[in-house]
C-alpha atoms as a PDB file:
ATOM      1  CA  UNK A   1     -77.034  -0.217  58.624  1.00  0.00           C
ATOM      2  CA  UNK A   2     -75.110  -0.971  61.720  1.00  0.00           C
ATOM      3  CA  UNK A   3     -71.043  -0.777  61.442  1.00  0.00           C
ATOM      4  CA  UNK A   4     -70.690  -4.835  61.491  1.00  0.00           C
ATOM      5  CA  UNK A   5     -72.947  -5.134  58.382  1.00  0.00           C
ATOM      6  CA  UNK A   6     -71.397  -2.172  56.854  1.00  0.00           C
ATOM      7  CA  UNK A   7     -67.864  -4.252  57.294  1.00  0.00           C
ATOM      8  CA  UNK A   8     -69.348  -7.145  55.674  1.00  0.00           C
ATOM      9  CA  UNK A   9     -70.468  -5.433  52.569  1.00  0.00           C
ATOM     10  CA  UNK A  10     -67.534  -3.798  51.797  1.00  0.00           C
ATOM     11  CA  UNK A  11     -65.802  -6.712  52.084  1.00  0.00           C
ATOM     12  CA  UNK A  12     -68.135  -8.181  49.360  1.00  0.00           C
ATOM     13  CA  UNK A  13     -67.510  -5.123  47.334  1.00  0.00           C
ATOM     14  CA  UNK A  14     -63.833  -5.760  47.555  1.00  0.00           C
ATOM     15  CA  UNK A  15     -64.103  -9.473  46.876  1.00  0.00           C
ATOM     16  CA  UNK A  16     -66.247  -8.584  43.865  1.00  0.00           C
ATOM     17  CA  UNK A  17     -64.193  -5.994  42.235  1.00  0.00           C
ATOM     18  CA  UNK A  18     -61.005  -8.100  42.720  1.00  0.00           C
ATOM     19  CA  UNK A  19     -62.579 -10.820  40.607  1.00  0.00           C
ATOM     20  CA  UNK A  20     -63.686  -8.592  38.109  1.00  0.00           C
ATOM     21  CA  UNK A  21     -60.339  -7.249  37.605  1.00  0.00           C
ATOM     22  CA  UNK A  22     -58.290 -10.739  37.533  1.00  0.00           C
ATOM     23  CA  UNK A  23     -61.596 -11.749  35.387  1.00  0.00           C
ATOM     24  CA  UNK A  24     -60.616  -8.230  32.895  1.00  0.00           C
ATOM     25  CA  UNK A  25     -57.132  -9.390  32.932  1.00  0.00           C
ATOM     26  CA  UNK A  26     -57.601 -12.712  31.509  1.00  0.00           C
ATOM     27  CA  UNK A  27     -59.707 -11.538  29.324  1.00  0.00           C
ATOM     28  CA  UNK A  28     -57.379  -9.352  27.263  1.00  0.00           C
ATOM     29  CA  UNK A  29     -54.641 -11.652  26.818  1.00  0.00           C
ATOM     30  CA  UNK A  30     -57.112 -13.860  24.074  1.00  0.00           C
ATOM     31  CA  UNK A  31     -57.890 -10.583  22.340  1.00  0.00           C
ATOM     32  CA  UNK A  32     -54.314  -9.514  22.345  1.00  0.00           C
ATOM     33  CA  UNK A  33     -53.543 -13.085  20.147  1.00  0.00           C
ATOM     34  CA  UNK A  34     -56.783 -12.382  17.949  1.00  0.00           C
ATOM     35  CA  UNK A  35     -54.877  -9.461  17.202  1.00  0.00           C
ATOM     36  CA  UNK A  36     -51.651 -10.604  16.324  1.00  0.00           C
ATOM     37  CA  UNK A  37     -53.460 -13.505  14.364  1.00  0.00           C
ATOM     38  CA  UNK A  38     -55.340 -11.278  12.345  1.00  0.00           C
ATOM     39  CA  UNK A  39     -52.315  -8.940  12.151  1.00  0.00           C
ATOM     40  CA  UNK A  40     -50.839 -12.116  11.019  1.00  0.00           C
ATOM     41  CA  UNK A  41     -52.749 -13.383   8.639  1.00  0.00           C
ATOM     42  CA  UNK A  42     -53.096 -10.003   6.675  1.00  0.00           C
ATOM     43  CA  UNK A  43     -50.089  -9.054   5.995  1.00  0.00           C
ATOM     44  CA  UNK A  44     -47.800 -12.416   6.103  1.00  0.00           C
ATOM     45  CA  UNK A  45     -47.805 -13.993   2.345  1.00  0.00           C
ATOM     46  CA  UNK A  46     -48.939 -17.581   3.382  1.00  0.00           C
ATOM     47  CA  UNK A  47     -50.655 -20.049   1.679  1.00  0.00           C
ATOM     48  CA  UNK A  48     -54.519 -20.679   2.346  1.00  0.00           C
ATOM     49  CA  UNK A  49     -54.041 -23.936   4.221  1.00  0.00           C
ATOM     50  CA  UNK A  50     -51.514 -21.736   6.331  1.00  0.00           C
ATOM     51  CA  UNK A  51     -54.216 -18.499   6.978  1.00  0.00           C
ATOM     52  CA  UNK A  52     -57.220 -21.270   7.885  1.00  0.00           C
ATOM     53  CA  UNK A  53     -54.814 -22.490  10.258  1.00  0.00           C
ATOM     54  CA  UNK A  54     -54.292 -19.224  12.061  1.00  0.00           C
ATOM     55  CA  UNK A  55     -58.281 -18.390  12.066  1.00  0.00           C
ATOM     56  CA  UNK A  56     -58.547 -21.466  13.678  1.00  0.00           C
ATOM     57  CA  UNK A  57     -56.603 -20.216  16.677  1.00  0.00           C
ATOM     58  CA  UNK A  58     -58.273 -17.177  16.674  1.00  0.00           C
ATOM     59  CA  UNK A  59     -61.372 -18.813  17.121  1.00  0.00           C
ATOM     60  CA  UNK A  60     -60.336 -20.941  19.918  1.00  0.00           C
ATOM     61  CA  UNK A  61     -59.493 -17.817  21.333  1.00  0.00           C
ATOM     62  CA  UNK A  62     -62.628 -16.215  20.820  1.00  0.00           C
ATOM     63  CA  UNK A  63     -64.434 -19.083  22.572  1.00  0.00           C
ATOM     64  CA  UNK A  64     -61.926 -18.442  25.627  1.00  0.00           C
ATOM     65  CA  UNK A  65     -62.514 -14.770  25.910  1.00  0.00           C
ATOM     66  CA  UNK A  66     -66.786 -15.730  25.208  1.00  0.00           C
ATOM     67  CA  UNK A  67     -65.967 -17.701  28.372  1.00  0.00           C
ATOM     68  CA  UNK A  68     -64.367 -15.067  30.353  1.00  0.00           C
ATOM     69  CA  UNK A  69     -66.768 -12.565  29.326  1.00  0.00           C
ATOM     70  CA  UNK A  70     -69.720 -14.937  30.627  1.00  0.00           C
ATOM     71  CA  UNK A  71     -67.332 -15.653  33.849  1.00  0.00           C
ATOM     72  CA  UNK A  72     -67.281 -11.920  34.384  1.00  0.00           C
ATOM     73  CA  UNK A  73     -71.297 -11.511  34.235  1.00  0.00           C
ATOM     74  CA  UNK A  74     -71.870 -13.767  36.712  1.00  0.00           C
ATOM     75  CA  UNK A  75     -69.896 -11.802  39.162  1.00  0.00           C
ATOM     76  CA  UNK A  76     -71.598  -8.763  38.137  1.00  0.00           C
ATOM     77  CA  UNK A  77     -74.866 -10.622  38.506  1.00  0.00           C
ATOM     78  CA  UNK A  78     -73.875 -12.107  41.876  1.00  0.00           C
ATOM     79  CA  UNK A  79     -72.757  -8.296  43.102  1.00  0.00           C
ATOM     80  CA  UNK A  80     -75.531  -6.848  41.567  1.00  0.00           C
ATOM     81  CA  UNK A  81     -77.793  -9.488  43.729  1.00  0.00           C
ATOM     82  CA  UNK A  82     -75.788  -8.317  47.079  1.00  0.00           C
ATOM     83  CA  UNK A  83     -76.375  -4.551  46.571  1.00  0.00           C
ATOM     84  CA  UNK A  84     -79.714  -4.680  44.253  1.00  0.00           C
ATOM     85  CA  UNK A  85     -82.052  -5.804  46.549  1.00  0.00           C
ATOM     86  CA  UNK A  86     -82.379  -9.473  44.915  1.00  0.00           C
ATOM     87  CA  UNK A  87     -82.174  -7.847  41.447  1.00  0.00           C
ATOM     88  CA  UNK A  88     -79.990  -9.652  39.296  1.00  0.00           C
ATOM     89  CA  UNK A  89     -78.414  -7.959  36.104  1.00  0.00           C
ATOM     90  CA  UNK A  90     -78.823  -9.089  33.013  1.00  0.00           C
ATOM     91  CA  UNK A  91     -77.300  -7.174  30.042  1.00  0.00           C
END
């Protein structure tokens, strides 16, 4: 591999791991809330109506951290395509 190519693929690399950190980052900040929600909702006296509404949340925030999650596969898939010889990663 000649110096120009080897340039170009660690740029990649760079590219790829900097998205898969801001992806990581995103990521925990709907599983910190699930938490605290379910934190919440166990020891806080509160009616049922109250405790649905809470789970509620913390399913929306499920579905955003499902979505970051899938986010952060492609990237690993797209890498993994780069470096794998046309392999992509499925897991």
């Amino acid at each position: 591999m000649n110096s120009q190519n080897m340039e170009v693929a660690h740029n990649a690399d760079h590219a790829a791991s900097d998205a898969i950190l801001r992806i990581l980052h995103k990521t925990a900040q709907p599983l910190s809330t699930i938490q605290g929600i379910l934190e919440l909702t166990l020891t806080e006296a509160m009616t049922a109506e109250e405790k649905k509404a809470w789970l509620e949340q913390a399913v929306e925030q499920i579905t955003q951290a499902n979505s970051r999650f899938d986010q952060l596969r492609r990237v690993v898939e797209k890498q993994a395509g780069l470096y794998g010889e046309g392999r992509v990663l499925h897991v």
